[in-house]
C-alpha atoms as a PDB file:
ATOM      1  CA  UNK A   1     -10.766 -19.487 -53.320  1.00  0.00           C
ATOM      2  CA  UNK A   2      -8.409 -21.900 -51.300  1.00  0.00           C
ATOM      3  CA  UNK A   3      -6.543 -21.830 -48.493  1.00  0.00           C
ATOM      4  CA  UNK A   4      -3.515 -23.795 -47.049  1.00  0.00           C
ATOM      5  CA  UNK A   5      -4.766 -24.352 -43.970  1.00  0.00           C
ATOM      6  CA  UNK A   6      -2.713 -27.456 -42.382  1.00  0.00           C
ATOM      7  CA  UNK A   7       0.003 -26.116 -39.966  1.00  0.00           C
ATOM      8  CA  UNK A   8       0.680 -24.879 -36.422  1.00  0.00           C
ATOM      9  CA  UNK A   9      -0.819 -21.673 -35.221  1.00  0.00           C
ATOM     10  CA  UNK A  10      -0.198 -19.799 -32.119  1.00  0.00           C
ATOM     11  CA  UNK A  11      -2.712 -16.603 -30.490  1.00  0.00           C
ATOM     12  CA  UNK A  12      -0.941 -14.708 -27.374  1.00  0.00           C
ATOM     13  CA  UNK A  13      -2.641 -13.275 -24.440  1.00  0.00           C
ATOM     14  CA  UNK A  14      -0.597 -11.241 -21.624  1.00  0.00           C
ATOM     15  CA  UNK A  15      -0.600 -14.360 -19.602  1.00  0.00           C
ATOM     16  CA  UNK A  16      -1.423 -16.984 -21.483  1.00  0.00           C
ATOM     17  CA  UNK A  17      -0.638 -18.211 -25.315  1.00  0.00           C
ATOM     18  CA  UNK A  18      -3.146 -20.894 -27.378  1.00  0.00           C
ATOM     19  CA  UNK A  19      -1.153 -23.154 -29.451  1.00  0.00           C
ATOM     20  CA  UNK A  20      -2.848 -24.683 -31.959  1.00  0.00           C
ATOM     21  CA  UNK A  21      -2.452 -27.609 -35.393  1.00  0.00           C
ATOM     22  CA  UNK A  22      -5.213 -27.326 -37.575  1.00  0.00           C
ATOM     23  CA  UNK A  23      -6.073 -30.297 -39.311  1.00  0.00           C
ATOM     24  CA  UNK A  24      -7.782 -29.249 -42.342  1.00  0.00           C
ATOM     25  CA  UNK A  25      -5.533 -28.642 -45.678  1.00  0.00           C
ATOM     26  CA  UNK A  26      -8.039 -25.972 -47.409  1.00  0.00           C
ATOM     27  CA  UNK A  27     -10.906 -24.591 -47.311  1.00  0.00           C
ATOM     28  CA  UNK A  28     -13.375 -23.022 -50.059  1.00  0.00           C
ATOM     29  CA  UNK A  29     -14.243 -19.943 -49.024  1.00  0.00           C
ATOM     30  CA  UNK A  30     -17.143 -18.682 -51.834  1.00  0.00           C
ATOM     31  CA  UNK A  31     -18.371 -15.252 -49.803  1.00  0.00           C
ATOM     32  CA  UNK A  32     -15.157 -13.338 -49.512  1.00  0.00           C
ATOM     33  CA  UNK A  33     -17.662 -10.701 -47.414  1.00  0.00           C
ATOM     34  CA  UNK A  34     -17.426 -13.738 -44.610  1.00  0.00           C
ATOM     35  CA  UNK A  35     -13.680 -14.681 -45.232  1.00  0.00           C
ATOM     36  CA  UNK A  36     -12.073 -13.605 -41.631  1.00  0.00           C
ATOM     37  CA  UNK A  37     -15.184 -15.363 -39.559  1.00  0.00           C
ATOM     38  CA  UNK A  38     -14.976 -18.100 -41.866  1.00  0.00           C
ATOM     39  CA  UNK A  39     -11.160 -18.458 -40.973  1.00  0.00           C
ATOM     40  CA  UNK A  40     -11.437 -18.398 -37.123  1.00  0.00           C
ATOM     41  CA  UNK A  41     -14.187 -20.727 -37.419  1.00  0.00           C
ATOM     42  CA  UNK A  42     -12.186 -22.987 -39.339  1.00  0.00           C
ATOM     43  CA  UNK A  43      -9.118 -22.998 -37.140  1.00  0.00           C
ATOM     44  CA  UNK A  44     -11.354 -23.623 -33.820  1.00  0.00           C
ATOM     45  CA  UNK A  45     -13.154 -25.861 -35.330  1.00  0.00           C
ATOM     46  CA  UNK A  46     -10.643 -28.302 -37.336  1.00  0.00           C
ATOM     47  CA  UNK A  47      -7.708 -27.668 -34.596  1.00  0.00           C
ATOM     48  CA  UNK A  48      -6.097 -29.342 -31.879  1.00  0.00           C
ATOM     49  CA  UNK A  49      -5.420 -26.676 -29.194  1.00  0.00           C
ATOM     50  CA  UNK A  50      -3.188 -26.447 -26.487  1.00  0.00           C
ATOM     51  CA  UNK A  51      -3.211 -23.539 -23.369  1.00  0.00           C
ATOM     52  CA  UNK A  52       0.318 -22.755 -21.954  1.00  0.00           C
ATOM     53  CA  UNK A  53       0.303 -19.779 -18.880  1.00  0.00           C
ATOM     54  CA  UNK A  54       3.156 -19.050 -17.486  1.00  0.00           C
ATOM     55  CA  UNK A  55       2.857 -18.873 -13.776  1.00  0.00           C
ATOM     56  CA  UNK A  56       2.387 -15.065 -11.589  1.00  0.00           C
ATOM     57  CA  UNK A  57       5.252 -13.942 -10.766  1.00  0.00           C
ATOM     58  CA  UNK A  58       5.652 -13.745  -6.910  1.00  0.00           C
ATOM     59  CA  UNK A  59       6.237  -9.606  -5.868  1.00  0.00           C
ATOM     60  CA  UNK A  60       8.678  -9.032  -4.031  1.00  0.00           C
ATOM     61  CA  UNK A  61       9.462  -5.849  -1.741  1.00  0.00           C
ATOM     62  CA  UNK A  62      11.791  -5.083   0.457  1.00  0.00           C
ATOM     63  CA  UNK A  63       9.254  -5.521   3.117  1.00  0.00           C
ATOM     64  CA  UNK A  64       8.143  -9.023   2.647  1.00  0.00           C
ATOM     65  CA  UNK A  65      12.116 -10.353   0.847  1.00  0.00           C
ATOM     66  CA  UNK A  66      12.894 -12.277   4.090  1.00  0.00           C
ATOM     67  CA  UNK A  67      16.307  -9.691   4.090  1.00  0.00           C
ATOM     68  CA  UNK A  68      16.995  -7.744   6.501  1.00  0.00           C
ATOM     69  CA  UNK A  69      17.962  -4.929   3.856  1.00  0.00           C
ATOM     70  CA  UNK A  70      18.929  -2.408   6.369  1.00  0.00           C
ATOM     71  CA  UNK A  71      21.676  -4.632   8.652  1.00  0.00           C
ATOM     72  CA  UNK A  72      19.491  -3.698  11.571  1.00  0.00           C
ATOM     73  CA  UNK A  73      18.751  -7.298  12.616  1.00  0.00           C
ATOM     74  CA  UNK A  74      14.883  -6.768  11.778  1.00  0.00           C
ATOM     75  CA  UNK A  75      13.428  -8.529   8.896  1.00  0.00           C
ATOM     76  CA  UNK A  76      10.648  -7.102   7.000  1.00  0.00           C
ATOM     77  CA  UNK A  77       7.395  -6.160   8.922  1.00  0.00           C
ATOM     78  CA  UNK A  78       9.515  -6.822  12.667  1.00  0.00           C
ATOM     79  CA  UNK A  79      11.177  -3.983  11.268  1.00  0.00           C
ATOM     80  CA  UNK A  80       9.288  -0.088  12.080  1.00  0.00           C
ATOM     81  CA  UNK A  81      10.467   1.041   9.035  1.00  0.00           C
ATOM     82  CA  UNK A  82       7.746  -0.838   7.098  1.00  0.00           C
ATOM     83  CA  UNK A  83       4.770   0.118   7.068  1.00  0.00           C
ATOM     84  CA  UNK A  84       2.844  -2.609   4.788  1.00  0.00           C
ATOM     85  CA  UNK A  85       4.011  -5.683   3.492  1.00  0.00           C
ATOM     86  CA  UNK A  86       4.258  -4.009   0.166  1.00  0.00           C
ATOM     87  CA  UNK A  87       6.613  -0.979   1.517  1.00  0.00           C
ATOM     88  CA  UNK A  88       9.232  -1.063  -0.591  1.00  0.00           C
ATOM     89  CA  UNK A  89      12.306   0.080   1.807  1.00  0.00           C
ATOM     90  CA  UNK A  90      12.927  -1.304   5.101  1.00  0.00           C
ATOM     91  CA  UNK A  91      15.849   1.816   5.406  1.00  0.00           C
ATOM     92  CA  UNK A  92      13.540   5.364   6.119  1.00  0.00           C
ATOM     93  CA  UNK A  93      10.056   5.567   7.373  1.00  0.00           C
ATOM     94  CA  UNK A  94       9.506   6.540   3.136  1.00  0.00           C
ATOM     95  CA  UNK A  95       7.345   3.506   1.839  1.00  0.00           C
ATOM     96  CA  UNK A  96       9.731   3.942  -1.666  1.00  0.00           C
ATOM     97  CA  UNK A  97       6.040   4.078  -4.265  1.00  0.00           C
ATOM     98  CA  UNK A  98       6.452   6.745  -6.035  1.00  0.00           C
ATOM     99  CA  UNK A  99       3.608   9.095  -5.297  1.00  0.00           C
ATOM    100  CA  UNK A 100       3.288   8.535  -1.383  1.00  0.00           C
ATOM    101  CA  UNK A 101       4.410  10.401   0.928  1.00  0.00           C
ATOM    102  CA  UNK A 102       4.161  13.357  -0.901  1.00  0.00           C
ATOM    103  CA  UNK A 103       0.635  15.025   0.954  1.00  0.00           C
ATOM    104  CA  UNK A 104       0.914  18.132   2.803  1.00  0.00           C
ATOM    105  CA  UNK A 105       0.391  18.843   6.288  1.00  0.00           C
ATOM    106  CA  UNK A 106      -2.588  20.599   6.156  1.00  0.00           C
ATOM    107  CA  UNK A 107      -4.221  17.317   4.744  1.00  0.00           C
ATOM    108  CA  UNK A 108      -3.028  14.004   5.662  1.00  0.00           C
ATOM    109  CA  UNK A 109      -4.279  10.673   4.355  1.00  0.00           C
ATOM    110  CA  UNK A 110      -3.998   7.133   5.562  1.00  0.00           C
ATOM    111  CA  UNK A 111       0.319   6.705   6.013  1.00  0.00           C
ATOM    112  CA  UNK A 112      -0.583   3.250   6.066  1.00  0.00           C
ATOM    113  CA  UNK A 113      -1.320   2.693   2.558  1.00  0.00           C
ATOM    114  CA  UNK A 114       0.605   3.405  -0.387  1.00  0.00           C
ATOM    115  CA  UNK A 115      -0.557   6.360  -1.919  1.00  0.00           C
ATOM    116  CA  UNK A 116      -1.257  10.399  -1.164  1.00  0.00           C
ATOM    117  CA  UNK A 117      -4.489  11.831  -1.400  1.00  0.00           C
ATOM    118  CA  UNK A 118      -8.241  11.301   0.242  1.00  0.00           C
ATOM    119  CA  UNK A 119      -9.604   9.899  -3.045  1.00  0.00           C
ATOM    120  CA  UNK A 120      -9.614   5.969  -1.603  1.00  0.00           C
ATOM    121  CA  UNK A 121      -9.917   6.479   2.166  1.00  0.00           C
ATOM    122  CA  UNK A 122     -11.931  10.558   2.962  1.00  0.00           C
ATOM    123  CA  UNK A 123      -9.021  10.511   5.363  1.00  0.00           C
ATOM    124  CA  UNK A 124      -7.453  14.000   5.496  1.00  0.00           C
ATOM    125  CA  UNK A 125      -6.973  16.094   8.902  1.00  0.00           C
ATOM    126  CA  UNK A 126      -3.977  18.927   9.859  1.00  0.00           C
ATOM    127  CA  UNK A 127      -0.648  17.440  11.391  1.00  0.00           C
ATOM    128  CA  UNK A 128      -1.604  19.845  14.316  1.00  0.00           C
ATOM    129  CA  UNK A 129      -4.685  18.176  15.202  1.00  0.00           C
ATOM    130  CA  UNK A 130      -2.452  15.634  16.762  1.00  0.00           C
ATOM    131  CA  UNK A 131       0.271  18.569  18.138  1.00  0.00           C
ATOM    132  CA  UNK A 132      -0.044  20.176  21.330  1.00  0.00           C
ATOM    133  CA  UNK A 133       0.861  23.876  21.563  1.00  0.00           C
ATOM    134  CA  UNK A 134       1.398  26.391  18.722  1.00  0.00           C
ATOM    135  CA  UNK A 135       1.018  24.553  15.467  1.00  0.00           C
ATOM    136  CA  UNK A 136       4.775  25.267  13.765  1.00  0.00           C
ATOM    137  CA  UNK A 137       5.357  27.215  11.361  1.00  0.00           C
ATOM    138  CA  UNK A 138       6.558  24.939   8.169  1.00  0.00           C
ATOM    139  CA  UNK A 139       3.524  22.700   8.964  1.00  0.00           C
ATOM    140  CA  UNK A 140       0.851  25.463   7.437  1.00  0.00           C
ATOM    141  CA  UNK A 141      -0.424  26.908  10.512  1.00  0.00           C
ATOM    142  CA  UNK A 142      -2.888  29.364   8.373  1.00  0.00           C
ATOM    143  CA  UNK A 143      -4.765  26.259   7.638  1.00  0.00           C
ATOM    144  CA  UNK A 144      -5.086  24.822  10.953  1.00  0.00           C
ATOM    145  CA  UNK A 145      -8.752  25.249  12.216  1.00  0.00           C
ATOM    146  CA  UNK A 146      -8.754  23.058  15.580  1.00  0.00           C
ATOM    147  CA  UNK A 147     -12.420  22.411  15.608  1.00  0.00           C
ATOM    148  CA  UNK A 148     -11.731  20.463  12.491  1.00  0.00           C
ATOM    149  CA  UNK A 149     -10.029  17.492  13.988  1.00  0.00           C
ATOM    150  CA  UNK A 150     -12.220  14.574  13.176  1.00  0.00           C
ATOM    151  CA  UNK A 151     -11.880  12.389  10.536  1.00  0.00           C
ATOM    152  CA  UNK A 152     -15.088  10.334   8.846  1.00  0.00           C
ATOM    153  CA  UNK A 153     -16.544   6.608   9.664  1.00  0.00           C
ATOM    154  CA  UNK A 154     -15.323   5.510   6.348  1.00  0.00           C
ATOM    155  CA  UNK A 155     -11.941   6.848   6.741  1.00  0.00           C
ATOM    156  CA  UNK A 156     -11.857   5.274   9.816  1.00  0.00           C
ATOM    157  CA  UNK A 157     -13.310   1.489   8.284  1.00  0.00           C
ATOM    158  CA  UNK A 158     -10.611   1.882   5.895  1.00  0.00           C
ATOM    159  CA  UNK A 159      -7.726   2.902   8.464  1.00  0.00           C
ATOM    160  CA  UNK A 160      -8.105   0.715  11.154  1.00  0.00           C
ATOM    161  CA  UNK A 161      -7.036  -2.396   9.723  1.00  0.00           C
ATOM    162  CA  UNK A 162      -3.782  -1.265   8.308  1.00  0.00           C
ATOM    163  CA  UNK A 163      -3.128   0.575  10.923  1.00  0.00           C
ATOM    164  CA  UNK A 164      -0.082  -0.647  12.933  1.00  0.00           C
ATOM    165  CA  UNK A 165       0.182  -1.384  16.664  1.00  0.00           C
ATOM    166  CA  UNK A 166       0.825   1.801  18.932  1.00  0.00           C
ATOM    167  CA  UNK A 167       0.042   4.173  15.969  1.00  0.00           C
ATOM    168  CA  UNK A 168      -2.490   6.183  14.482  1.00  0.00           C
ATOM    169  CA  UNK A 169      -3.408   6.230  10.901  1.00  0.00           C
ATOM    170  CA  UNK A 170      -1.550   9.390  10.132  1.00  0.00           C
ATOM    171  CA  UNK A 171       1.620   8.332  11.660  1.00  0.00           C
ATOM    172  CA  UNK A 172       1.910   9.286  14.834  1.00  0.00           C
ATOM    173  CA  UNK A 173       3.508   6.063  17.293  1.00  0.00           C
ATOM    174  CA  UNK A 174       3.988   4.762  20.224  1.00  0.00           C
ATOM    175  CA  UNK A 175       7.618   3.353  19.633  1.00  0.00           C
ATOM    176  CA  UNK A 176       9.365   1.485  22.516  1.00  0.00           C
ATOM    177  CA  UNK A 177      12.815  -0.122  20.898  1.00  0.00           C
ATOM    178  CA  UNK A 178      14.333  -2.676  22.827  1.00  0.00           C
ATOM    179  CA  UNK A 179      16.424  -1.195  26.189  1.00  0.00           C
ATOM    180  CA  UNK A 180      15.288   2.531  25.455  1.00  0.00           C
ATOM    181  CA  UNK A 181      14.193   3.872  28.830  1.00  0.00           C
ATOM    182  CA  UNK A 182      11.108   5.369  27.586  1.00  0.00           C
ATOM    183  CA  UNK A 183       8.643   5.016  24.492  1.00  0.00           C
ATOM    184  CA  UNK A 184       8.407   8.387  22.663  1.00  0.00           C
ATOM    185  CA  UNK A 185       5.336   8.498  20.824  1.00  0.00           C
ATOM    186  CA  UNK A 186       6.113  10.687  17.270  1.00  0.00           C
ATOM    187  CA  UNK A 187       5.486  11.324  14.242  1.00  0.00           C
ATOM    188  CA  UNK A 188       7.315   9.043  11.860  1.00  0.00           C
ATOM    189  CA  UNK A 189       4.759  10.020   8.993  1.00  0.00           C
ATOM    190  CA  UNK A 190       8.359  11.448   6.622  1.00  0.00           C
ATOM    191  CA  UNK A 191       5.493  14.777   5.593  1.00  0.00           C
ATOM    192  CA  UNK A 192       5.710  15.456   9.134  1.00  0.00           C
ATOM    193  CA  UNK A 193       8.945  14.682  10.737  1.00  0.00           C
ATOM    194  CA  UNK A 194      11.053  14.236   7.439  1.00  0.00           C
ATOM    195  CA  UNK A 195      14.081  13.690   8.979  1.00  0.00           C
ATOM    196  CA  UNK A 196      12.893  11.497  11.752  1.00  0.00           C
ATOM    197  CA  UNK A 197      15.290   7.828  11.962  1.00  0.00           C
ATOM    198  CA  UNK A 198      15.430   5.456  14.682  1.00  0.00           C
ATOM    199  CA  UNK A 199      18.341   6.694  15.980  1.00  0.00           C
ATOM    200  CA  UNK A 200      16.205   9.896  16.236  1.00  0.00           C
ATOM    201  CA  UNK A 201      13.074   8.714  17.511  1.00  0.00           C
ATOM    202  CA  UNK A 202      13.879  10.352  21.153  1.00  0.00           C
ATOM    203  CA  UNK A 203      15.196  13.733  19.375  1.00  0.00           C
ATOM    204  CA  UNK A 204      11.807  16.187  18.986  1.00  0.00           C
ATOM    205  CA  UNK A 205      13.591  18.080  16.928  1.00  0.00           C
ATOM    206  CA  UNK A 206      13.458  15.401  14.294  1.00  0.00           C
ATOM    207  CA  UNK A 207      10.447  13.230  15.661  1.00  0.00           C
ATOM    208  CA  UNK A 208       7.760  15.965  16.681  1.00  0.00           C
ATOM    209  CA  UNK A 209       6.243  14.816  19.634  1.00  0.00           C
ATOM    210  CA  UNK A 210       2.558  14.246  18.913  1.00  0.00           C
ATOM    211  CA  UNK A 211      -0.948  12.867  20.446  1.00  0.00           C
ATOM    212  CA  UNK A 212      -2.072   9.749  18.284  1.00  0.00           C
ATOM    213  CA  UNK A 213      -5.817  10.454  16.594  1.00  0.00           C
ATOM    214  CA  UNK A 214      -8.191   8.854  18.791  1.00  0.00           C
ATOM    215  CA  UNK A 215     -10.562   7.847  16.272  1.00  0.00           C
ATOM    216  CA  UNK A 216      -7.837   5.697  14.642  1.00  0.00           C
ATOM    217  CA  UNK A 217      -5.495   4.727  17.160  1.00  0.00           C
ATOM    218  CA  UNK A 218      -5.127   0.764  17.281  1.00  0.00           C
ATOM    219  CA  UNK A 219      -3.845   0.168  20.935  1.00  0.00           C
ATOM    220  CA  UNK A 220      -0.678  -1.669  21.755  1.00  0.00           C
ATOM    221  CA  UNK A 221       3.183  -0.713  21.235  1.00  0.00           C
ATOM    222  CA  UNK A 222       5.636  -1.207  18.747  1.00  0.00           C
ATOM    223  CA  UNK A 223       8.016  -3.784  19.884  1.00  0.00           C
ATOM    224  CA  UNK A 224       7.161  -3.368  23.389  1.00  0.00           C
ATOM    225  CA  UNK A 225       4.121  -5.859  23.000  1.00  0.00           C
ATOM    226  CA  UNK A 226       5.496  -6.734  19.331  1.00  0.00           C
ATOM    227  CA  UNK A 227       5.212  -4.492  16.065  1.00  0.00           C
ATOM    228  CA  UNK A 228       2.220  -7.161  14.415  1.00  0.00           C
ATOM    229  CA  UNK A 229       0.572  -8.094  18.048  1.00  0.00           C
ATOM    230  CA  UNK A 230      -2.182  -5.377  17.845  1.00  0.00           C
ATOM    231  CA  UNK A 231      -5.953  -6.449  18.884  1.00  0.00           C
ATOM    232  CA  UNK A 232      -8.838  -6.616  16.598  1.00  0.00           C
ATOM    233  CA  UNK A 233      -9.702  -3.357  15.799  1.00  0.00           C
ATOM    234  CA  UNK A 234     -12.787  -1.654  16.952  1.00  0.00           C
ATOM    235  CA  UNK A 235     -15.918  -0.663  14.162  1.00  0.00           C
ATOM    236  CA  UNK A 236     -15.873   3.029  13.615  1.00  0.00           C
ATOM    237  CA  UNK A 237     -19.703   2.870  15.400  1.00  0.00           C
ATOM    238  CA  UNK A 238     -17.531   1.700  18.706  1.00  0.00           C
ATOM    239  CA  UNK A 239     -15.432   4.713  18.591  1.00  0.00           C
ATOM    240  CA  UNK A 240     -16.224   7.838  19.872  1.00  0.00           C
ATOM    241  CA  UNK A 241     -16.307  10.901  17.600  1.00  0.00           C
ATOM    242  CA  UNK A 242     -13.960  13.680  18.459  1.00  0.00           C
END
């Protein structure tokens, strides 16, 4: 059995394609039980091969576009609306992944990343943990146990260093804006305070006033000492447990 074997040739990998000539014309194959591994052989073999990847493509969110997509004259991470580079609108405190932002109250996770859920992190702990007074009443007070307030050393490992200046990692910030006369420290975690803006940041009725975790508070203020100017975080064995 022959086969025409002199031509171009071309394999394709997500990222990356082979090009190849082979040189040889035919080939006797005489074990048709062997013909496929007697092909590829043949083609590496008698070829002249080429690699051609096409470059990543660069990711771009709204958070890390150099726009300021909101017209609110801060760009990207400057701006409190973003949360992570990767935050995908700079216009709510919503990160725009579908999926986050979506836990309940009675079980918060790291805000700070970009998902819902304790699976990555062990973070989960009650909104009201971080509320003084009554816990209200559309933030599941029947699940609220108050000697249940502490979160684990991993969730804290993982927390701390996404955490952003002034806040906790459940949400809860220090936010001083540029010639307010005070610096309100809410909840801007949207599961919490859903309808919470900056022009509402000094309105409790849309950002609940709220005491910032101590185990995974990162010290410093949003804007007032600037949004990305937080110190080194501390190792969850420096921290106290409460």
């Amino acid at each position: 059995m022959h086969l025409p074997m002199f031509g171009y040739w071309r394999v394709a990998f997500p990222a990356c394609t082979v090009y190849g000539i082979s040189l040889a014309r035919f080939w006797s194959i005489a074990q048709p039980w062997s013909d496929a591994m007697r092909l590829l052989i043949q083609l590496l073999a008698l070829s002249v091969m080429f690699v051609s990847c096409a470059p990543a493509t660069a990711q771009f969110h709204q958070c890390n576009d150099g726009n300021d997509n909101n017209a609110n004259s801060w760009i990207d991470m400057a701006d409190p609306y973003c949360k992570l580079p990767d935050d995908n609108d700079e216009t709510t405190f919503l990160s725009g992944y579908p999926g986050d932002d979506i836990n309940q109250p009675k079980a918060l996770d790291t805000w700070f990343d970009l998902d819902s859920g304790s699976g990555n992190d062990t973070c989960s702990i009650h909104a009201c943990c971080m509320i003084d007074g009554a816990c209200p009443a559309d933030l599941q007070p029947q699940f609220f146990n108050p000697g249940a307030c502490s979160v684990t050393s991993t969730c804290i490992d993982f927390a701390l260093p996404v955490t952003k200046a002034g806040c906790d990692a459940f949400g809860c910030c220090e936010i001083c804006l540029p010639g307010a006369s005070n610096c309100p420290t809410v909840f801007v975690n949207p599961v919490v305070s859903p309808t919470c803006t900056l022009e509402t940041i000094g309105d409790p009725t849309h950002c609940r006033v709220c005491t910032q975790n101590p185990q995974t508070y990162v010290l410093s203020h949003i804007f007032k000492d600037g949004f990305e100017s937080a110190p080194a975080p501390p190792s969850s064995s420096a921290l106290p447990a409460h």
